[in-house]
N, C-alpha and C. Protein backbone atom coordinates (compact mmCIF):
# COMPACT_ATOMS: atom_id res chain seq x y z
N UNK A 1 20.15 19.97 6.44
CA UNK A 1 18.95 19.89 7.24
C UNK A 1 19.35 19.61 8.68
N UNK A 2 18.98 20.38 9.60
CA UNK A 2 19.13 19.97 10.89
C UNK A 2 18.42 19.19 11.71
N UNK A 3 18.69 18.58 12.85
CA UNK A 3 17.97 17.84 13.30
C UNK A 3 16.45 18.40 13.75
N UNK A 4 16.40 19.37 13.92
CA UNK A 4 15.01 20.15 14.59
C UNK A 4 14.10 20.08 13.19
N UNK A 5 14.79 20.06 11.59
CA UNK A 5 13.74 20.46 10.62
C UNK A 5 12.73 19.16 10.38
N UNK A 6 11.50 19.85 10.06
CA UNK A 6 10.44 18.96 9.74
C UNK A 6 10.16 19.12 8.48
N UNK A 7 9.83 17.65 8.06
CA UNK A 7 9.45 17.45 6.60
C UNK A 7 7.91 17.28 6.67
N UNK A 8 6.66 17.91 5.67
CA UNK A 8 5.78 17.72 6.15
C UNK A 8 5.21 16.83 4.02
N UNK A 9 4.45 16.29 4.05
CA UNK A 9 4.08 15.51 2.92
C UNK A 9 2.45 15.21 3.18
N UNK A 10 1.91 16.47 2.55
CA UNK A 10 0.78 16.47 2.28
C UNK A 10 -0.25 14.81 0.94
N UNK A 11 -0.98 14.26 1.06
CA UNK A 11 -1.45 13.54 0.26
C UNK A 11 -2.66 13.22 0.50
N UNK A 12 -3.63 13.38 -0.85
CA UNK A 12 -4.81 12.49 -0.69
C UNK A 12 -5.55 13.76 0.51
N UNK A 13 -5.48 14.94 1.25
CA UNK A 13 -5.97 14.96 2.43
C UNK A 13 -5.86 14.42 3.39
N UNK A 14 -4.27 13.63 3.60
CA UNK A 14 -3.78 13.40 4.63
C UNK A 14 -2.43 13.91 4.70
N UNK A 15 -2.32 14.35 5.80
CA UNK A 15 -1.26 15.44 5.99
C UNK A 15 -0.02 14.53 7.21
N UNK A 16 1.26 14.45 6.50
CA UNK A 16 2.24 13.30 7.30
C UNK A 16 3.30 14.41 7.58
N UNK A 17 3.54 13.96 8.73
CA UNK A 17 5.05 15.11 9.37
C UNK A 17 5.86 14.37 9.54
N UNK A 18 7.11 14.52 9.17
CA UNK A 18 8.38 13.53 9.57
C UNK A 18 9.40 14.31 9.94
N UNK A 19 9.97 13.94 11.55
CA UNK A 19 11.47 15.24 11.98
C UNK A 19 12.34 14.42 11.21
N UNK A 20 13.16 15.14 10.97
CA UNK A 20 14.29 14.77 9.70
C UNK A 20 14.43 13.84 9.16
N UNK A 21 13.97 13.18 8.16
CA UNK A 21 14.02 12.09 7.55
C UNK A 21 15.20 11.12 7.10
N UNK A 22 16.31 12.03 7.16
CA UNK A 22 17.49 11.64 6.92
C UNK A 22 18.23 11.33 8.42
N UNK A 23 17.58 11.28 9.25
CA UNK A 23 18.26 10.59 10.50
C UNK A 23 18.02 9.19 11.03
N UNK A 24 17.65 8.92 10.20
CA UNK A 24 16.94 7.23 10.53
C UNK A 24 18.24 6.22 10.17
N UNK A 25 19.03 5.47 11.25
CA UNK A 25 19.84 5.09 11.46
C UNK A 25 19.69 3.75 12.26
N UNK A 26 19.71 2.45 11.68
CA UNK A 26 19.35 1.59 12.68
C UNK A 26 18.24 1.20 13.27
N UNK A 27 16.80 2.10 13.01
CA UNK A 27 15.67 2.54 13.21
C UNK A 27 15.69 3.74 14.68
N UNK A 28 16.82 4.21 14.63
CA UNK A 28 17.34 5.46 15.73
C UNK A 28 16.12 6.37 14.78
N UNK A 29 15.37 7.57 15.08
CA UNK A 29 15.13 8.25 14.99
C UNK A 29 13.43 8.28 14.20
N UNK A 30 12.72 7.52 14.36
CA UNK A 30 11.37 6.84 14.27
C UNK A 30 10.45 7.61 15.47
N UNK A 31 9.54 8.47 14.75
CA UNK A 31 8.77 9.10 15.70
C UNK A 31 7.80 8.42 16.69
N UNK A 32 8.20 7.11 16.06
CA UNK A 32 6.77 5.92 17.14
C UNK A 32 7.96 4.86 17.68
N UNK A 33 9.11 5.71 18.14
CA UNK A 33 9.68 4.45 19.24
C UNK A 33 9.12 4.60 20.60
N UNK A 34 9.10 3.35 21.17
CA UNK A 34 8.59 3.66 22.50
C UNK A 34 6.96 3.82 22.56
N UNK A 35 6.56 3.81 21.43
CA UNK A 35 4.73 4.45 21.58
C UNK A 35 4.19 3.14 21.41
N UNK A 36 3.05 3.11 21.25
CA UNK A 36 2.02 2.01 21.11
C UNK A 36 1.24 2.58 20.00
N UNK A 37 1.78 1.83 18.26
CA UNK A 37 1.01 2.07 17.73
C UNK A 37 -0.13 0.68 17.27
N UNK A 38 -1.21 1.65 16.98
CA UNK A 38 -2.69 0.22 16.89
C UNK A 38 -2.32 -0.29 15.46
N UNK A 39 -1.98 -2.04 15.68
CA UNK A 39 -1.75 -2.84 14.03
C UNK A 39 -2.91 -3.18 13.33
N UNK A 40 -3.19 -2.20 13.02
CA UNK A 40 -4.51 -2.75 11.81
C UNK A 40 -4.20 -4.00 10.91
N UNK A 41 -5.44 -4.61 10.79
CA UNK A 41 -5.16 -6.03 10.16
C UNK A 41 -5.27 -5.28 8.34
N UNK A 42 -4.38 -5.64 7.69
CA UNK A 42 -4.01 -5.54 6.73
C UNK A 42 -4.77 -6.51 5.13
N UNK A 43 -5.32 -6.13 4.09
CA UNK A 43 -5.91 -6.13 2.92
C UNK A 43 -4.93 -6.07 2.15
N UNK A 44 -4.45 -6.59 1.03
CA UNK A 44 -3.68 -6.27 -0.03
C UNK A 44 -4.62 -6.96 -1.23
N UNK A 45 -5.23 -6.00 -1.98
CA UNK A 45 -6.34 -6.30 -3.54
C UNK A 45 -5.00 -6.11 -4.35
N UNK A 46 -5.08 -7.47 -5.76
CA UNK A 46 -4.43 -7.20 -6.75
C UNK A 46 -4.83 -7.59 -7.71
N UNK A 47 -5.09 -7.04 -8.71
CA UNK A 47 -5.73 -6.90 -9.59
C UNK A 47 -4.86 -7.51 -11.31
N UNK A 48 -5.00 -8.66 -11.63
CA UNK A 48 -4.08 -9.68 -12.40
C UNK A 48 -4.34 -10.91 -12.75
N UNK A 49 -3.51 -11.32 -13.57
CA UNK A 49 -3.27 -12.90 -13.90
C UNK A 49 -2.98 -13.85 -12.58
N UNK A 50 -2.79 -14.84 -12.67
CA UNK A 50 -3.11 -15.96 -11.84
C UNK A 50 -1.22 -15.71 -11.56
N UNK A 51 -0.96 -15.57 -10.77
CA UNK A 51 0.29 -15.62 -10.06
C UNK A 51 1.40 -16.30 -10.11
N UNK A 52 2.82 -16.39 -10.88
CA UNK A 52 3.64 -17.38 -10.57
C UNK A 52 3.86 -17.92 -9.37
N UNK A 53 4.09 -19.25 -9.34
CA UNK A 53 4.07 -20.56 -8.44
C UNK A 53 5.34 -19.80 -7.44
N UNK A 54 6.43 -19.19 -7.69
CA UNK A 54 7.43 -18.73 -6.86
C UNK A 54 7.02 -17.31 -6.38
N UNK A 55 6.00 -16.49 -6.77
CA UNK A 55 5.88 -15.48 -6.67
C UNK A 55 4.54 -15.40 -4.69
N UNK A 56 3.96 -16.50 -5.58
CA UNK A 56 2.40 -17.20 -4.82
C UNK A 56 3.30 -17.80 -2.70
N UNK A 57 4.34 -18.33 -3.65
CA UNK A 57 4.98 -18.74 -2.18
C UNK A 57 5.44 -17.55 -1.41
N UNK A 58 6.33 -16.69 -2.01
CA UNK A 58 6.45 -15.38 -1.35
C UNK A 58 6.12 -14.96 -0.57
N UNK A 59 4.46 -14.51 -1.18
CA UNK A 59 3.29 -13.93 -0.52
C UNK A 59 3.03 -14.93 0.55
N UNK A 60 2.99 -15.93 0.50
CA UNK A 60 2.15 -16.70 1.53
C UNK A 60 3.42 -16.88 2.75
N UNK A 61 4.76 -16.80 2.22
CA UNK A 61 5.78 -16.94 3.34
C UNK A 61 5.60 -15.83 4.22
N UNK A 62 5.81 -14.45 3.40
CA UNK A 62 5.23 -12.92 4.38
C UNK A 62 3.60 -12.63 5.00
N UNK A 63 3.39 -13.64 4.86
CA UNK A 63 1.68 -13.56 5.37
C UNK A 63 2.21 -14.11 6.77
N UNK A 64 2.95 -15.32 6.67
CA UNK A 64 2.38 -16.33 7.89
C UNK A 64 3.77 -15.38 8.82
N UNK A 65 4.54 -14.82 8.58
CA UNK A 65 5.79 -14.06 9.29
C UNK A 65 5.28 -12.65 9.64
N UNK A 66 3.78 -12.33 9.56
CA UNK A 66 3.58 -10.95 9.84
C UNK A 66 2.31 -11.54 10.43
N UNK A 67 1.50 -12.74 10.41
CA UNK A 67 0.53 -13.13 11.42
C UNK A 67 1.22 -13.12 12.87
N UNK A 68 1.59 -12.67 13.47
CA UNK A 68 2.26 -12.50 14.52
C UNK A 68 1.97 -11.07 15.21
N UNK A 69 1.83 -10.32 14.26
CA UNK A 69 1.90 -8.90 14.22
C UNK A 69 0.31 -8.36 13.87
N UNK A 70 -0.31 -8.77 12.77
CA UNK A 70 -1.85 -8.11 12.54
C UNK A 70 -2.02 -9.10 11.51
N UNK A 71 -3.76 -9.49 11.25
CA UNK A 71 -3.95 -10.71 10.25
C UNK A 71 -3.86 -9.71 9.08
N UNK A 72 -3.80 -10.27 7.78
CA UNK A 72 -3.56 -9.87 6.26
C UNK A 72 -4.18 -10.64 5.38
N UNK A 73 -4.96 -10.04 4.68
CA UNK A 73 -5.75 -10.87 3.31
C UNK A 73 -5.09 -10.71 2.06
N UNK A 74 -4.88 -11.55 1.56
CA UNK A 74 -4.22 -11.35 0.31
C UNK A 74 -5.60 -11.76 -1.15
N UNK A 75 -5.98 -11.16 -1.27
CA UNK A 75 -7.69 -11.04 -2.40
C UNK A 75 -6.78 -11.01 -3.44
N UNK A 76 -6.83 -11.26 -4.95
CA UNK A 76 -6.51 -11.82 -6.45
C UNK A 76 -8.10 -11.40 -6.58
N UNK A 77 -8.24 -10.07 -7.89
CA UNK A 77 -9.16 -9.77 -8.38
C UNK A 77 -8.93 -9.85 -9.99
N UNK A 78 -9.72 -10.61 -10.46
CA UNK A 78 -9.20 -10.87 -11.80
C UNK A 78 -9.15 -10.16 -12.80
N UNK A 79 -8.45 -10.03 -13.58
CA UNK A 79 -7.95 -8.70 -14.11
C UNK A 79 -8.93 -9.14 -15.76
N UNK A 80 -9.60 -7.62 -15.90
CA UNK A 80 -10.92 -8.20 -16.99
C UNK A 80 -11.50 -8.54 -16.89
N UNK A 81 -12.44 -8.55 -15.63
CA UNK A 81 -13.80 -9.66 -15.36
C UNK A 81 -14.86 -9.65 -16.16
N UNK A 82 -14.73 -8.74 -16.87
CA UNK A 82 -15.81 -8.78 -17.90
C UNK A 82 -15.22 -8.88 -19.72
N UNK A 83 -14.28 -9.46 -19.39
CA UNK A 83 -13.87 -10.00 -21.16
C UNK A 83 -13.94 -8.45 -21.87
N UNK A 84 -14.27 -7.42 -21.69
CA UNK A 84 -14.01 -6.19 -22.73
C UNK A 84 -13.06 -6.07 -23.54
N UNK A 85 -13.02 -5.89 -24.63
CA UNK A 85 -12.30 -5.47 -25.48
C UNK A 85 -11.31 -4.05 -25.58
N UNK A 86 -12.24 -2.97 -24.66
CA UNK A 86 -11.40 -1.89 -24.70
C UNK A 86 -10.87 -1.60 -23.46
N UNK A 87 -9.66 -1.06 -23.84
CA UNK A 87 -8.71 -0.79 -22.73
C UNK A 87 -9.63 -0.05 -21.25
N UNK A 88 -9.99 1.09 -21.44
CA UNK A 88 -11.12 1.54 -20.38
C UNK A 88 -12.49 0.94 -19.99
N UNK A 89 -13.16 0.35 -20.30
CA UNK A 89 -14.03 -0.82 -19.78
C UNK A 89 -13.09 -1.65 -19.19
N UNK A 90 -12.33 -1.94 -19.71
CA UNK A 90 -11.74 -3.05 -18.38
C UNK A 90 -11.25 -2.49 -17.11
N UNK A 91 -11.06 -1.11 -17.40
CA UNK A 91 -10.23 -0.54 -16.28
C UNK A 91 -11.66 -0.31 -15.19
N UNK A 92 -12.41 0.29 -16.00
CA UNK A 92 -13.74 0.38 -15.58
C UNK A 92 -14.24 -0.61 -14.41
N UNK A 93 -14.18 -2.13 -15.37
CA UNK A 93 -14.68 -3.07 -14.63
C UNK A 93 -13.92 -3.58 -13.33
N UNK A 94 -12.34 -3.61 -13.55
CA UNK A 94 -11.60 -3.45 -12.63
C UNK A 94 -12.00 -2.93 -11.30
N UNK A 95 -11.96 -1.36 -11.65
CA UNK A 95 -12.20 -0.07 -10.69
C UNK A 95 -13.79 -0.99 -9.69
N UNK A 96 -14.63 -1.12 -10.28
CA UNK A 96 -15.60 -1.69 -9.73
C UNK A 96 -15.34 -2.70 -8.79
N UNK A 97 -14.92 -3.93 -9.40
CA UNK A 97 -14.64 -4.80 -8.60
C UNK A 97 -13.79 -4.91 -7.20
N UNK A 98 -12.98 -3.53 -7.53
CA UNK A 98 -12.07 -3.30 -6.67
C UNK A 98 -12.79 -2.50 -5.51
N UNK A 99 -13.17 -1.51 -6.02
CA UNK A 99 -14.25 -0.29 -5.17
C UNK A 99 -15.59 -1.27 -4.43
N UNK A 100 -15.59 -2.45 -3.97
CA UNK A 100 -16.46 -2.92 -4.09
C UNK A 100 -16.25 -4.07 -3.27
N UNK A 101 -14.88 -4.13 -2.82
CA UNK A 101 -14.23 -4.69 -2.21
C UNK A 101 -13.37 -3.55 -0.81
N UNK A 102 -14.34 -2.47 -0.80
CA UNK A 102 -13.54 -1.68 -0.03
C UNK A 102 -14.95 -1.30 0.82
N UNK A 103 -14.22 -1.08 2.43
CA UNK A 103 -15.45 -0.34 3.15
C UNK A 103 -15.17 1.09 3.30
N UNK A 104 -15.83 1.79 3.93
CA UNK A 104 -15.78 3.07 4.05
C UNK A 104 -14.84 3.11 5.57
N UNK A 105 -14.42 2.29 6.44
CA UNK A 105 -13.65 2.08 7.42
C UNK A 105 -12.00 2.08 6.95
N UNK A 106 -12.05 1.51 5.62
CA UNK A 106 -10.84 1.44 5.33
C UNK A 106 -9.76 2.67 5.06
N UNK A 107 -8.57 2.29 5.07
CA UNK A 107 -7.52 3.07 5.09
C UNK A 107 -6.79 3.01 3.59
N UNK A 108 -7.03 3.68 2.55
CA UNK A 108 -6.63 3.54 1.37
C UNK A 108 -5.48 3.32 0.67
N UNK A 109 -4.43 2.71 0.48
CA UNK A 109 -3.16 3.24 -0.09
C UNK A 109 -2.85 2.46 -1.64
N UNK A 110 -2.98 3.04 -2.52
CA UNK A 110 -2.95 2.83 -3.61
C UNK A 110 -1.55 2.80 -4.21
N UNK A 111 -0.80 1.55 -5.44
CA UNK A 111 0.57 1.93 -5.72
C UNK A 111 0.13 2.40 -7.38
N UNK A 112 1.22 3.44 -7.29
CA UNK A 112 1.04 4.01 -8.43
C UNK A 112 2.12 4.47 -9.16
N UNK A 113 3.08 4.38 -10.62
CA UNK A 113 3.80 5.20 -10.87
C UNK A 113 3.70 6.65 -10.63
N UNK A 114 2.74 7.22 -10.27
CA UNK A 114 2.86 8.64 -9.70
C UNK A 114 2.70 8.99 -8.55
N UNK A 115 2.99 8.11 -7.63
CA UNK A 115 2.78 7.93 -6.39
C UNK A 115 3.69 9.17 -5.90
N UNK A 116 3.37 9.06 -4.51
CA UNK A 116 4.67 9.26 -3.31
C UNK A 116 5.73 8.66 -3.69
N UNK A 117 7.04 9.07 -3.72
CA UNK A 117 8.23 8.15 -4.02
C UNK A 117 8.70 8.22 -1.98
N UNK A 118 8.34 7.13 -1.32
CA UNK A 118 8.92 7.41 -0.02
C UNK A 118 9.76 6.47 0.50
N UNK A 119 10.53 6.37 1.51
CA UNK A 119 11.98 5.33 1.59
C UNK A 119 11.02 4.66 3.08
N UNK A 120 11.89 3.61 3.00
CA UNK A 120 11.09 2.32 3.69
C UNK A 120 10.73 3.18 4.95
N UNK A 121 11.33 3.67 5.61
CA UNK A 121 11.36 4.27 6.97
C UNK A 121 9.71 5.32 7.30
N UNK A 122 9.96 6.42 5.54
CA UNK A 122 8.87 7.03 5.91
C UNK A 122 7.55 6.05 5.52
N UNK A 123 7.80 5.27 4.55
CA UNK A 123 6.48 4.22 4.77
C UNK A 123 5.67 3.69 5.86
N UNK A 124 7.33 3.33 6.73
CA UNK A 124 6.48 2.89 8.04
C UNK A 124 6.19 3.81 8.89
N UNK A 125 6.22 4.95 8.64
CA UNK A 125 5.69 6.42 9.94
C UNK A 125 4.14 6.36 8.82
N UNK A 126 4.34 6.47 7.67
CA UNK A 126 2.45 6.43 6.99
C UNK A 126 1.66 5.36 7.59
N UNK A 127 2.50 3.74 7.74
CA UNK A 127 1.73 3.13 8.02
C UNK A 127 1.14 3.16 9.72
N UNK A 128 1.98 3.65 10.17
CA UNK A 128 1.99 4.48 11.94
C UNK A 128 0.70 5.05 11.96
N UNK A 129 0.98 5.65 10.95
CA UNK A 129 -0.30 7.17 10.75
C UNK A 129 -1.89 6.32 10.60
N UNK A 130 -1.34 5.55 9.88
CA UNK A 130 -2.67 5.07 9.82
C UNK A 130 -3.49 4.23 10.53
N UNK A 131 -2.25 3.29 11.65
CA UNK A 131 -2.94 3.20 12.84
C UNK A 131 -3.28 3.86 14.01
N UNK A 132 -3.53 5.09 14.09
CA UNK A 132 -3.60 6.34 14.89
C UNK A 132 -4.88 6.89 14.15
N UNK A 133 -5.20 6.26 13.03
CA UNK A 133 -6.41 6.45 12.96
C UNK A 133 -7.57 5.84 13.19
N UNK A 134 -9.29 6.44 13.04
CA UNK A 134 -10.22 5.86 12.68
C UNK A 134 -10.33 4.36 12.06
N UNK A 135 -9.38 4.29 11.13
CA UNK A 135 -9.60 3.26 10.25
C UNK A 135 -9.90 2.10 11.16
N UNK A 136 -10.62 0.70 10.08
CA UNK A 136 -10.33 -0.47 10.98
C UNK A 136 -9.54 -1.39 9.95
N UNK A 137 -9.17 -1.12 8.59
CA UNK A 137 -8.02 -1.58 8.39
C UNK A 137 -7.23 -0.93 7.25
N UNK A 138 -6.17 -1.62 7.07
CA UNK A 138 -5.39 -0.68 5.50
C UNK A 138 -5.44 -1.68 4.36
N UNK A 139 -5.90 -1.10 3.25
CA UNK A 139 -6.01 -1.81 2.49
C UNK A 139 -4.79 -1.13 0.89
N UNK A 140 -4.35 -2.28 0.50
CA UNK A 140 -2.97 -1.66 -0.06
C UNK A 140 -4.35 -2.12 -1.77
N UNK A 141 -4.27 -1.82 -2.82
CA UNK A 141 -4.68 -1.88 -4.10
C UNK A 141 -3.60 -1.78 -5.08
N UNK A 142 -3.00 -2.90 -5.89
CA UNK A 142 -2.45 -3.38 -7.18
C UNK A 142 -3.21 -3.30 -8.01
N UNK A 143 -2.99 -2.54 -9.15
CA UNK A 143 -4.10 -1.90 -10.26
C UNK A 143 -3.28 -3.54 -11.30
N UNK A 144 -4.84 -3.02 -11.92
CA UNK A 144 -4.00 -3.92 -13.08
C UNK A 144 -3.48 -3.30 -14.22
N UNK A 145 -3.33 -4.19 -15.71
CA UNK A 145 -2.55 -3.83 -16.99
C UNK A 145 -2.62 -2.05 -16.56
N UNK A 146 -3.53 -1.84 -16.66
CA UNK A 146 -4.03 -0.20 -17.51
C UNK A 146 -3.68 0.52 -16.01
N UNK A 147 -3.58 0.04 -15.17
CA UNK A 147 -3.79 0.72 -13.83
C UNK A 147 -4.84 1.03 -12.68
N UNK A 148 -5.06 2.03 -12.13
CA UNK A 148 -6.27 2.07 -11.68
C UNK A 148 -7.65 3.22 -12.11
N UNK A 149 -8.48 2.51 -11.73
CA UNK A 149 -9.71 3.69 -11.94
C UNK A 149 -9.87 5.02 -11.27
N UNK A 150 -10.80 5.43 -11.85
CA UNK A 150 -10.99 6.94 -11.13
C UNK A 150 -11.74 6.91 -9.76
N UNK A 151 -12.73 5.64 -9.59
CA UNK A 151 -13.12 5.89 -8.39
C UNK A 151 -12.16 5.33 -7.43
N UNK A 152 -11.23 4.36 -7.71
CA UNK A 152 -10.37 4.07 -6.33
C UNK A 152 -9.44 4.80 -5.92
N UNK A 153 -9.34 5.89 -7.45
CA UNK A 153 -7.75 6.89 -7.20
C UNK A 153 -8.70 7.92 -6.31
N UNK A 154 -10.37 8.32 -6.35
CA UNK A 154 -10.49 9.17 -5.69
C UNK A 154 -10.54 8.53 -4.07
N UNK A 155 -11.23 7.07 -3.90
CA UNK A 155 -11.16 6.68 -2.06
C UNK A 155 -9.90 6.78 -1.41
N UNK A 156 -8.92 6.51 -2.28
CA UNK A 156 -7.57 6.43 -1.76
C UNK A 156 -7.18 7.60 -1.09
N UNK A 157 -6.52 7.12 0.24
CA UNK A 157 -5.99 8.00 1.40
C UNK A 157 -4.76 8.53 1.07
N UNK A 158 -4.34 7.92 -0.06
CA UNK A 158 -2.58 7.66 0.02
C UNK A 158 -2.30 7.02 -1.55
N UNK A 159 -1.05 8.12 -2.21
CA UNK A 159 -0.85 6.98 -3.39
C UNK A 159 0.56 7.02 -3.60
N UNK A 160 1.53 5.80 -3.09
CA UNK A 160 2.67 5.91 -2.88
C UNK A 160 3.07 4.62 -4.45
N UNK A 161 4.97 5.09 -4.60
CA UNK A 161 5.19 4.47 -5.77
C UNK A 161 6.18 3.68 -5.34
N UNK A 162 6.45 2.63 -5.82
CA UNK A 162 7.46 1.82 -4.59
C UNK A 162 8.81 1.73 -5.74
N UNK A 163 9.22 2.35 -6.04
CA UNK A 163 10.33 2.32 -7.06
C UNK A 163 9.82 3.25 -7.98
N UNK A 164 11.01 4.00 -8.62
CA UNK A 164 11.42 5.15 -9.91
C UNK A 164 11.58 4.15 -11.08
N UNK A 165 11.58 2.69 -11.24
CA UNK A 165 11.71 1.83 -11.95
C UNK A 165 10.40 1.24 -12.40
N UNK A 166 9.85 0.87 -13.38
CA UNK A 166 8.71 -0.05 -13.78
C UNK A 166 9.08 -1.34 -12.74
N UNK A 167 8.04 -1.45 -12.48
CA UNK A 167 7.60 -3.04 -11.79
C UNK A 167 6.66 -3.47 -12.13
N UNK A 168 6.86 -4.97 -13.07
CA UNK A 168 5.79 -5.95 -12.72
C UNK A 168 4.63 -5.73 -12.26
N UNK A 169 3.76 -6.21 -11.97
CA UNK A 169 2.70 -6.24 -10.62
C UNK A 169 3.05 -7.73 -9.55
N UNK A 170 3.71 -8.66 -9.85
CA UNK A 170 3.79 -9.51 -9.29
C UNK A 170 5.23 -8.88 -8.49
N UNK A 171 5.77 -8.57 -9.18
CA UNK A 171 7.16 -8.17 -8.26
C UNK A 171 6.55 -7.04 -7.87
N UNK A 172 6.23 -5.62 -7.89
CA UNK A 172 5.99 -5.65 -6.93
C UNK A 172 5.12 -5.40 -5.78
N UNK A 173 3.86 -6.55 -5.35
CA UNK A 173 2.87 -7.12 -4.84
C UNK A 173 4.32 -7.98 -3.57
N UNK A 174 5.79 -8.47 -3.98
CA UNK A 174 6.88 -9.12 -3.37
C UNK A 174 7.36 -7.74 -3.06
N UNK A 175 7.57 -7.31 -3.41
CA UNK A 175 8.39 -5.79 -2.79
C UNK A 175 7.26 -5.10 -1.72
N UNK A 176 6.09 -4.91 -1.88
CA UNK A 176 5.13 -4.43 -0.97
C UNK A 176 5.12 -5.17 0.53
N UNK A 177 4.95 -6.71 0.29
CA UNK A 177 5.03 -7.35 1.13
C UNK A 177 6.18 -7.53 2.44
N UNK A 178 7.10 -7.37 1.18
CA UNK A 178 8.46 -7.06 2.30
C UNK A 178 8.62 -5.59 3.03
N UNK A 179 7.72 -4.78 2.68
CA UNK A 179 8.07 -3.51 3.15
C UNK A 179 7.53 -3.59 3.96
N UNK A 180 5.76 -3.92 4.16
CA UNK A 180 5.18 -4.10 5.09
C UNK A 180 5.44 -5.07 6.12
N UNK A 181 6.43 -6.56 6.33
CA UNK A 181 6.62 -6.82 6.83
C UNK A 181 8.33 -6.01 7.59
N UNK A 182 8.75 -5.17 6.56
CA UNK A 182 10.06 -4.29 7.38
C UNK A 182 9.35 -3.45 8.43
N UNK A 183 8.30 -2.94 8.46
CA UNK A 183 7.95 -1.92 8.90
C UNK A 183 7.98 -2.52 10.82
């Protein structure tokens, strides 16, 4: 690939261009050096059990190290709010609670094993992208057990997978955090 080729990564109806992706060196070759991009204050919904005590500190260490940069909510939506018994009602109820917790301003990015598989670098040109937009903020969504619903997979702008590996949701809700604070 030469330096002139462009990678382009269609998703969701949002359309991302990246000049060579494989030149990112040091953060050498970042299409928003030098620019002014707008830091949308940041949402992260997760959808789960009550959080390990080391996991809980994490989050709250990358909160107060990226308040510097744009504020961030960290929302715990409880996973099953309605006690159902079957696997899809809960996902159901989930999807609701979650969809429901979202404005129409927002900037969608959903994690998903079938996501985008993208490397930290192009993450942070999506998250670029998305302050260059309309939006007034990004909101990241942690599905729970079953995953996510059909109405949040349809609001979603974006559905990226943060590892080829199973993750947790608590790990990684810690891997998200750090990306977004790499960015």
């Amino acid at each position: 690939m030469t330096m002139a080729t462009a990678v382009g990564i269609s998703a969701c109806g949002v359309s991302l261009q990246w000049t060579n992706p494989n030149s990112y060196s040091s953060g050498k070759g970042c299409k928003y050096a030098g620019q002014s991009v707008r830091a949308l204050p940041i949402r992260i919904l997760t959808v789960g059990k009550k959080r390990l005590p080391g996991v809980q500190l994490l989050v709250d260490e990358y909160i107060a190290k990226l308040k510097s940069y744009c504020h961030v909510d960290d929302v715990q939506i409880r996973s099953n709010p309605k006690n159902a018994r079957n696997a899809m009602a809960q996902v159901d109820d989930e999807d609701i609670a979650v969809i429901n917790l979202i404005t129409s301003n927002d900037w969608v990015v959903i994690l998903d094993e079938r996501g985008l598989d993208l490397s930290s670098e192009h993450l942070a040109e999506l998250l670029g992208d998305a302050g260059n937009t309309a939006a007034s903020r990004l909101s990241f969504c942690i599905g729970g057990p079953y995953g996510h619903g059909q109405r949040v997979r349809k609001r979603a702008n974006v559905s990226i997978k943060l590892s080829s590996m199973v993750l947790n949701h608590q790990i990684a809700l810690v891997v998200l955090m750090e990306q977004i604070y790499r960015r």
